[in-house]
N, C-alpha and C. Protein backbone atom coordinates (compact mmCIF):
# COMPACT_ATOMS: atom_id res chain seq x y z
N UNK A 1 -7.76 25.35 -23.42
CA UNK A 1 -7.46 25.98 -22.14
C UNK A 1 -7.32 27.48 -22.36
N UNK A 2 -7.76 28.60 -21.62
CA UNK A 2 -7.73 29.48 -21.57
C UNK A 2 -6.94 30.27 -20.81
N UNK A 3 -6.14 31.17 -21.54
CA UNK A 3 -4.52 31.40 -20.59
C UNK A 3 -4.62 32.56 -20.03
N UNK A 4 -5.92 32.90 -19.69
CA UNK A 4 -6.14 33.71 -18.71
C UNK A 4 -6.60 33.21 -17.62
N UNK A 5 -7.28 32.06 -17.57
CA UNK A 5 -7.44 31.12 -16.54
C UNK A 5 -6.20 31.54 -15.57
N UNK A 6 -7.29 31.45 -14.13
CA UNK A 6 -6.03 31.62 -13.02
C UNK A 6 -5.76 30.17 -12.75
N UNK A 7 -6.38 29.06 -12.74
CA UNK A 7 -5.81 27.77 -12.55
C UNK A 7 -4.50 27.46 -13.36
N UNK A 8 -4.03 28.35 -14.87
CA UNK A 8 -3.19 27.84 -15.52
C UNK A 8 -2.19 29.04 -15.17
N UNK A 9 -2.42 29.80 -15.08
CA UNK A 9 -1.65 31.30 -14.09
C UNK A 9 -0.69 30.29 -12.90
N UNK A 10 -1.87 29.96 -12.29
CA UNK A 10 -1.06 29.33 -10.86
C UNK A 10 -0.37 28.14 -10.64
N UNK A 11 -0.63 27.47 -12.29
CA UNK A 11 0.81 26.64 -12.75
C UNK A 11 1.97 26.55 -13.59
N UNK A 12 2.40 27.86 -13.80
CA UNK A 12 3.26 28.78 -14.47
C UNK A 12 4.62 28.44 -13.51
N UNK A 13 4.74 28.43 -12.05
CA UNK A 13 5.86 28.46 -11.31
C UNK A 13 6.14 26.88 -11.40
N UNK A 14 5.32 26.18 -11.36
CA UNK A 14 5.21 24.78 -11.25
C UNK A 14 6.12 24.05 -12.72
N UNK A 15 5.27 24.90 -13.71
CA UNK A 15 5.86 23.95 -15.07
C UNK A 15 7.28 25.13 -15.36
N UNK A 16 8.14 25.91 -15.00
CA UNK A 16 9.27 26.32 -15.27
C UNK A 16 10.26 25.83 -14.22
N UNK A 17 9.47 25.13 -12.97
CA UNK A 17 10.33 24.04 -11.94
C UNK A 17 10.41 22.82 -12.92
N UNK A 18 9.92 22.19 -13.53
CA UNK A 18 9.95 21.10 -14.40
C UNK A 18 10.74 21.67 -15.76
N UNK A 19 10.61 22.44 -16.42
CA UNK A 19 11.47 22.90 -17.19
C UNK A 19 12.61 22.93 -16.69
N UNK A 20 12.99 23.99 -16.34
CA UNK A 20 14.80 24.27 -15.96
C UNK A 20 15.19 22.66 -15.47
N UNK A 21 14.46 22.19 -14.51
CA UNK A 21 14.93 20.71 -14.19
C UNK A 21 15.29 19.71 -15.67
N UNK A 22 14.53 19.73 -16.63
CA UNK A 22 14.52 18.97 -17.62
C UNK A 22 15.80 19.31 -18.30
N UNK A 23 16.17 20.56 -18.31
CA UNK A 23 17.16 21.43 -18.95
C UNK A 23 18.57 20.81 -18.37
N UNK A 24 18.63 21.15 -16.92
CA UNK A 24 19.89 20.68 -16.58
C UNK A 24 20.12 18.95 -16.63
N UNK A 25 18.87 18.35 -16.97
CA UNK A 25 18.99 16.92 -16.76
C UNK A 25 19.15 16.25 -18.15
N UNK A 26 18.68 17.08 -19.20
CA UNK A 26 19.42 16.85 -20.21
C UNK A 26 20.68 17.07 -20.28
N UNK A 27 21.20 17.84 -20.29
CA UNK A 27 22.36 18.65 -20.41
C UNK A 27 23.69 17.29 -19.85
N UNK A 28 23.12 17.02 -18.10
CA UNK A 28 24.00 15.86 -17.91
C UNK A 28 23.92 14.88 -18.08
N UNK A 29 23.02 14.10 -19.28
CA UNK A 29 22.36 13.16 -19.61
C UNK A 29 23.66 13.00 -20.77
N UNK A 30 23.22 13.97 -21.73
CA UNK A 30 24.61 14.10 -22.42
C UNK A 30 25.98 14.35 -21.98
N UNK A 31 26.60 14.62 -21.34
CA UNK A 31 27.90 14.71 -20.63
C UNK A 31 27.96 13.42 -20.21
N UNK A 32 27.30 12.52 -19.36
CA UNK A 32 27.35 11.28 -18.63
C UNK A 32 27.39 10.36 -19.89
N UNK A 33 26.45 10.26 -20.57
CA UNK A 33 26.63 9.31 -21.98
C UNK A 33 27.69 9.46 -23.01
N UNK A 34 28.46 10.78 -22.89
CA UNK A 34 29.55 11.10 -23.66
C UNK A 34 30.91 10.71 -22.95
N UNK A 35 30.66 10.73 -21.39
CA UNK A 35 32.06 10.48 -20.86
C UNK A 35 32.01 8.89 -21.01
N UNK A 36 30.90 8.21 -20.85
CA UNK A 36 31.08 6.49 -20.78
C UNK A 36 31.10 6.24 -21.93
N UNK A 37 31.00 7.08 -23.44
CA UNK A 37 31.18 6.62 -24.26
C UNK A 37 33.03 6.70 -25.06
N UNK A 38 33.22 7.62 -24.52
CA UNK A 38 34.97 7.54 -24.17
C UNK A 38 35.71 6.50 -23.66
N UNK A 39 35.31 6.15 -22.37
CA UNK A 39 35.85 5.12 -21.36
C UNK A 39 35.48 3.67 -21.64
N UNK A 40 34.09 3.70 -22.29
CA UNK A 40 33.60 1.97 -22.57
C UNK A 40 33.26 2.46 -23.41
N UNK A 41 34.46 2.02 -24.48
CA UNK A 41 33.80 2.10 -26.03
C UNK A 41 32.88 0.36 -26.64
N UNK A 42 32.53 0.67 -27.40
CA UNK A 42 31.86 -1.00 -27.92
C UNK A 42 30.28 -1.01 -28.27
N UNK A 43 29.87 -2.40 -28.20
CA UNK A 43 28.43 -1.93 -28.90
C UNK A 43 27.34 -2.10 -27.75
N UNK A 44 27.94 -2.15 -26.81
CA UNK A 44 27.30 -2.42 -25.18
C UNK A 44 27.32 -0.95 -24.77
N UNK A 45 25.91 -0.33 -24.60
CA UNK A 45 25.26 0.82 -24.75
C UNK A 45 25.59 1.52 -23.34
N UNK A 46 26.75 1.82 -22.67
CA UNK A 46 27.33 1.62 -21.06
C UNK A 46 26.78 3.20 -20.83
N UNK A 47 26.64 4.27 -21.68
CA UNK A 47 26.58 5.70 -21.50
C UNK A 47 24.70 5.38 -20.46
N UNK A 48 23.84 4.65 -21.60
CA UNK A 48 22.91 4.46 -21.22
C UNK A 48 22.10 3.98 -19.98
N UNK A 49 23.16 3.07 -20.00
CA UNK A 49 23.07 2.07 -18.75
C UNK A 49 22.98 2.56 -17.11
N UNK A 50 24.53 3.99 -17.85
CA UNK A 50 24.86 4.44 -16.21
C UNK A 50 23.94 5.52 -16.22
N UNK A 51 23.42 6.24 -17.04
CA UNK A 51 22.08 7.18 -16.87
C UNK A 51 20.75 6.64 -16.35
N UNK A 52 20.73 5.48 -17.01
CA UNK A 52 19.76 4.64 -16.30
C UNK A 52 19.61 4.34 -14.54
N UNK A 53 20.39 3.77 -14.57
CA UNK A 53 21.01 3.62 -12.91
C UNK A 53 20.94 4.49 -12.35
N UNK A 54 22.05 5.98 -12.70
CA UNK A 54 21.80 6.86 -11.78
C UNK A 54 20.23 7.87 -11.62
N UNK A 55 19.80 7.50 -12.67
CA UNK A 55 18.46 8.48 -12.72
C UNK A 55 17.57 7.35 -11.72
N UNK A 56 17.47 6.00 -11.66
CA UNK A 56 17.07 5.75 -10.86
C UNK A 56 17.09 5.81 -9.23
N UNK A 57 18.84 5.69 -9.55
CA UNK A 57 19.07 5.79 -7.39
C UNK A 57 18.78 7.87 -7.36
N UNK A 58 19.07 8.38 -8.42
CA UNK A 58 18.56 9.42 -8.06
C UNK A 58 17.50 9.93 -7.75
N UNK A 59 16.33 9.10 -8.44
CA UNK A 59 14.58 9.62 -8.18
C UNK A 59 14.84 9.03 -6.95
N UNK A 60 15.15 7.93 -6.47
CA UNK A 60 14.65 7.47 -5.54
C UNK A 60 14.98 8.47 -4.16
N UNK A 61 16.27 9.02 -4.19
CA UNK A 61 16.91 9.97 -2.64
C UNK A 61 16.32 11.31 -2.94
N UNK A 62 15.61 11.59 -4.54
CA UNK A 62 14.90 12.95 -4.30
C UNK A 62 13.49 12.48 -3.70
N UNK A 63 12.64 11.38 -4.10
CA UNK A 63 11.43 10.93 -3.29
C UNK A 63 11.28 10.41 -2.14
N UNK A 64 12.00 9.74 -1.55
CA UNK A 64 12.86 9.66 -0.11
C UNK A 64 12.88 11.13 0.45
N UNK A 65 13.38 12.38 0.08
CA UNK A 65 13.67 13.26 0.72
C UNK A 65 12.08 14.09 0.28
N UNK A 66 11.59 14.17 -0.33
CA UNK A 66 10.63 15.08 -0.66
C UNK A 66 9.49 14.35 0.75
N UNK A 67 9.30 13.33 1.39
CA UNK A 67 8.58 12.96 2.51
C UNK A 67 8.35 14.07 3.79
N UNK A 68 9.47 14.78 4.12
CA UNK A 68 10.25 15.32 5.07
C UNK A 68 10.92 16.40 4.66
N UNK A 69 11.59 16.64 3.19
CA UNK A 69 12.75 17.70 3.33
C UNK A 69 12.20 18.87 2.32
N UNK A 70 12.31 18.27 1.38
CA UNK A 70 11.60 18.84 0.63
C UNK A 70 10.15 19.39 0.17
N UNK A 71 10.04 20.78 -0.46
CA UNK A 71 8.69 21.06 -0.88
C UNK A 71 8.42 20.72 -2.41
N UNK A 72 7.50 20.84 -2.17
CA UNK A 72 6.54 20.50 -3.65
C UNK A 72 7.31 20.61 -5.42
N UNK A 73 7.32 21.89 -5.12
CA UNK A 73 8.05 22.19 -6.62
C UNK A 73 9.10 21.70 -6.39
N UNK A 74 10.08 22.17 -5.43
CA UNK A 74 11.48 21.21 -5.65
C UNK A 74 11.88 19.87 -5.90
N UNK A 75 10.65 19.18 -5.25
CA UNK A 75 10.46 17.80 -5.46
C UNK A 75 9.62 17.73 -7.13
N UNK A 76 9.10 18.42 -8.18
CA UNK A 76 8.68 18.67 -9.33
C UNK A 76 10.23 18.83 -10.02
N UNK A 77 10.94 19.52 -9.85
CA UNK A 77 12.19 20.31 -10.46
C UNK A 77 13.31 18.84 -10.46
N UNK A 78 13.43 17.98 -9.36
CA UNK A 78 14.27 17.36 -9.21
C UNK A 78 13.87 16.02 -9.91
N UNK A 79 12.25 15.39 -9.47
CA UNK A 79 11.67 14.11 -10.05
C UNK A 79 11.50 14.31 -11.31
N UNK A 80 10.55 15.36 -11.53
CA UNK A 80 9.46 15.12 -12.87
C UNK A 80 10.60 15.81 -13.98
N UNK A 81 11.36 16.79 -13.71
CA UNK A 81 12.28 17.53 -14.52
C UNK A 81 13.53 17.11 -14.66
N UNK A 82 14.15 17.28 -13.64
CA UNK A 82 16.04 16.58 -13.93
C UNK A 82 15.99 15.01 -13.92
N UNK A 83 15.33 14.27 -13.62
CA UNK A 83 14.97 12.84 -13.80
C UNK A 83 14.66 12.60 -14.67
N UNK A 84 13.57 13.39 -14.99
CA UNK A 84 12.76 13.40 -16.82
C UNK A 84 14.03 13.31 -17.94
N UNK A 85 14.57 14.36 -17.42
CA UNK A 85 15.64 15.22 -18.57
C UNK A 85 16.88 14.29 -18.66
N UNK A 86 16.90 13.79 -17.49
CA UNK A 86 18.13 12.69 -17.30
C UNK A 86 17.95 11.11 -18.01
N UNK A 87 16.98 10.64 -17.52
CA UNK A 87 17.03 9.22 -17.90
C UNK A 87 15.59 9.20 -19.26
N UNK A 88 16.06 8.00 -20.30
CA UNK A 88 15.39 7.86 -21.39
C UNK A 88 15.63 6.53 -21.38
N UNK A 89 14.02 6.15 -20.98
CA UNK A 89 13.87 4.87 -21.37
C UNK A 89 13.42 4.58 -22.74
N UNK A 90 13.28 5.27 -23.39
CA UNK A 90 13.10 5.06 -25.23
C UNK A 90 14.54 4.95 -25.47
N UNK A 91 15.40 5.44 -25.10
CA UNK A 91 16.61 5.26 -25.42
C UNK A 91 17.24 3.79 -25.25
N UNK A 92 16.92 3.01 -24.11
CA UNK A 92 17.12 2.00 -24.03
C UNK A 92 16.32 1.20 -24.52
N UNK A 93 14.92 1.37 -24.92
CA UNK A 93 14.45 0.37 -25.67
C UNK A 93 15.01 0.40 -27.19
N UNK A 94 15.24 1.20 -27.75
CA UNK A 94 15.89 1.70 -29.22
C UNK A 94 17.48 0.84 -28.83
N UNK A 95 18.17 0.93 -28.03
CA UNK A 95 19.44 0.88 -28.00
C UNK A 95 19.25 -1.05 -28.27
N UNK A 96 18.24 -1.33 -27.01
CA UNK A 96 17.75 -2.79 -26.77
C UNK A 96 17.61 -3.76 -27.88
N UNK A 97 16.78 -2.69 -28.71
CA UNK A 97 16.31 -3.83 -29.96
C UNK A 97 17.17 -3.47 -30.87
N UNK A 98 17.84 -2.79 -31.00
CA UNK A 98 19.14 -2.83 -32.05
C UNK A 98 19.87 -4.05 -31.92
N UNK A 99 20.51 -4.00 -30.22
CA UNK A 99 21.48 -5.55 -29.91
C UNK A 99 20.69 -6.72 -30.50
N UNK A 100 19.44 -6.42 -30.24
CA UNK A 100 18.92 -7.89 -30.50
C UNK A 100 19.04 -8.18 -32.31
N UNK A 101 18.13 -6.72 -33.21
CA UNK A 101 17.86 -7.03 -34.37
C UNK A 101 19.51 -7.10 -34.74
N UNK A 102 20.91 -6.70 -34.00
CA UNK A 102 22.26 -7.06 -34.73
C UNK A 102 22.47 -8.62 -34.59
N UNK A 103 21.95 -9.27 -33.86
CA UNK A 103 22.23 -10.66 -33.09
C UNK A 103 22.53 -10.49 -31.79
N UNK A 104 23.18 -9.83 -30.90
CA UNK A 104 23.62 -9.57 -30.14
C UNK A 104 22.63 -9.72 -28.76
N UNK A 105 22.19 -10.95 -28.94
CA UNK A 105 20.92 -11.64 -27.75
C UNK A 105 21.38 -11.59 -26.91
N UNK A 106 23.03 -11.85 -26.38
CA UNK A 106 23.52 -12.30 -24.56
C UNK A 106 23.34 -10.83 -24.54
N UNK A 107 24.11 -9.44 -24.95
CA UNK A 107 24.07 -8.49 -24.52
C UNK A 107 23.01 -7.58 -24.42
N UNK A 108 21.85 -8.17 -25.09
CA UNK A 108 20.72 -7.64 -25.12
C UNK A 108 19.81 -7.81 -24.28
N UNK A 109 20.26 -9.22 -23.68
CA UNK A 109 19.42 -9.92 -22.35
C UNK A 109 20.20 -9.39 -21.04
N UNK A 110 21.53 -9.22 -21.01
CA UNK A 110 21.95 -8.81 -20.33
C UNK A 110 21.84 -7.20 -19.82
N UNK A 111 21.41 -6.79 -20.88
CA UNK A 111 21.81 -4.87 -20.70
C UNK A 111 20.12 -4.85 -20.44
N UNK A 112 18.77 -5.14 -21.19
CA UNK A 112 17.50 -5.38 -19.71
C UNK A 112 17.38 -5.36 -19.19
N UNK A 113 18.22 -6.89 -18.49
CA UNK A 113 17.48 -7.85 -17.24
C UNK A 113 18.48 -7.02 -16.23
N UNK A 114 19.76 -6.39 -16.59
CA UNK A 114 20.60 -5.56 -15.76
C UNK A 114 19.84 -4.37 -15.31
N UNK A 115 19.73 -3.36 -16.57
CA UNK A 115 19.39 -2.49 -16.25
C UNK A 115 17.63 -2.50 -15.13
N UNK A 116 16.79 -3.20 -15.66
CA UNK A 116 15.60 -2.84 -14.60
C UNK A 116 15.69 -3.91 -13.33
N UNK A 117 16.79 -5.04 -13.25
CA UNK A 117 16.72 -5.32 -11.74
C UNK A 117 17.73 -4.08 -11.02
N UNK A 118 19.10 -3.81 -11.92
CA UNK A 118 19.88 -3.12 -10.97
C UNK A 118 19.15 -1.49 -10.73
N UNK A 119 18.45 -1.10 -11.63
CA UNK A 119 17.30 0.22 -11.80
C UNK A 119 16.52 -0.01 -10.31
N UNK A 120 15.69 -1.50 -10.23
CA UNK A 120 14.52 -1.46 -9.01
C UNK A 120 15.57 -0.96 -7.96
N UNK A 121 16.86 -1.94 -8.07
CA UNK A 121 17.63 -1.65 -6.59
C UNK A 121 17.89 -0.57 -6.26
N UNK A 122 18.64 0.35 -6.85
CA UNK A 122 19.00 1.89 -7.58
C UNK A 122 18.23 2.31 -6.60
N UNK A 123 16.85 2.56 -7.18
CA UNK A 123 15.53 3.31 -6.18
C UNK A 123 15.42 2.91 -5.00
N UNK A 124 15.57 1.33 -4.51
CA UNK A 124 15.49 1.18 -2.97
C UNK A 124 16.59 1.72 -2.31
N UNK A 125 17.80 1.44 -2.98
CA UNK A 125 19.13 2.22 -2.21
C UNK A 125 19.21 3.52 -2.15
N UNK A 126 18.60 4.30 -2.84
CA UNK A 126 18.30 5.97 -2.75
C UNK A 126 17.83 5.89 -1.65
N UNK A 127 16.41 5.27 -1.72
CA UNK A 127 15.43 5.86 -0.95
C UNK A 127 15.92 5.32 0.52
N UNK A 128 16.68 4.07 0.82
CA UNK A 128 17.40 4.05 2.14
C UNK A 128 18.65 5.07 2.09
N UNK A 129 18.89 5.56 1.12
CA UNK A 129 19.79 6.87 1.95
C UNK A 129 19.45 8.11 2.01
N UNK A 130 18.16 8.13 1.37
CA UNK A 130 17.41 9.28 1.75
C UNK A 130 16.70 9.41 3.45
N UNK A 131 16.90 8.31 3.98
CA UNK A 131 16.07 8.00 4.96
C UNK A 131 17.10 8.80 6.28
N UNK A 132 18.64 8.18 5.92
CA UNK A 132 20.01 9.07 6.41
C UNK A 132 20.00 10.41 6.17
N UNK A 133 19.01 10.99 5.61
CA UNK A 133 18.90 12.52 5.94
C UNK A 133 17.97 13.28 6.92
């Protein structure tokens, strides 16, 4: 690619909306996994779980709102970046097959089959309260 190209010029505003988003969504990715790892200590991965969840009901009320409220990049900054930056599903697959390769099959089936049914819901319940805006 050539970075004089104006096509890559004119996605310069675009990929530092996805940056800074990634930035702050890391940032509370760690704070959120550090406070549940205080409060629910154990080998049940709870920091993960609730990043999981909320990064889901969260994409869902920023894509819900980006229909109607939102523009383009903001809807880039909030989905593709602080969502990005927020939730790690490598994290839960790493966390996943640990429970399992420790033995730990009920909590391993459980912290899954939890996380991506209560994840699908997550996104529908955003996106119906995105609809309340």
């Amino acid at each position: 690619m050539n970075f004089k190209d104006t096509k890559f010029l004119n996605m310069i505003p675009t990929i530092l909306c996805v940056g800074a988003g990634s930035f702050f969504g890391g940032i509370c990715r760690f704070l959120c996994s550090r406070f549940m790892s205080v409060y629910f200590p154990g080998s049940f991965p709870a920091g993960t779980f609730a990043v999981n969840l909320l990064g889901c009901l969260f994409i869902g009320i920023f894509y819900g709102l980006s229909e109607n409220v939102i523009n383009p990049n903001l809807r880039l900054f909030l989905t593709v970046g602080f969502c990005g930056g927020f939730t790690t599903f490598s994290t839960f697959a790493n966390e996943g097959l640990q429970l399992f390769k420790t033995g730990n099959v009920l909590q391993f089936a459980l912290y899954v089959s939890f996380s991506v049914f209560f994840g699908i819901l997550a996104v529908y319940a955003g996106s119906l309260l995105a609809r309340l805006f």
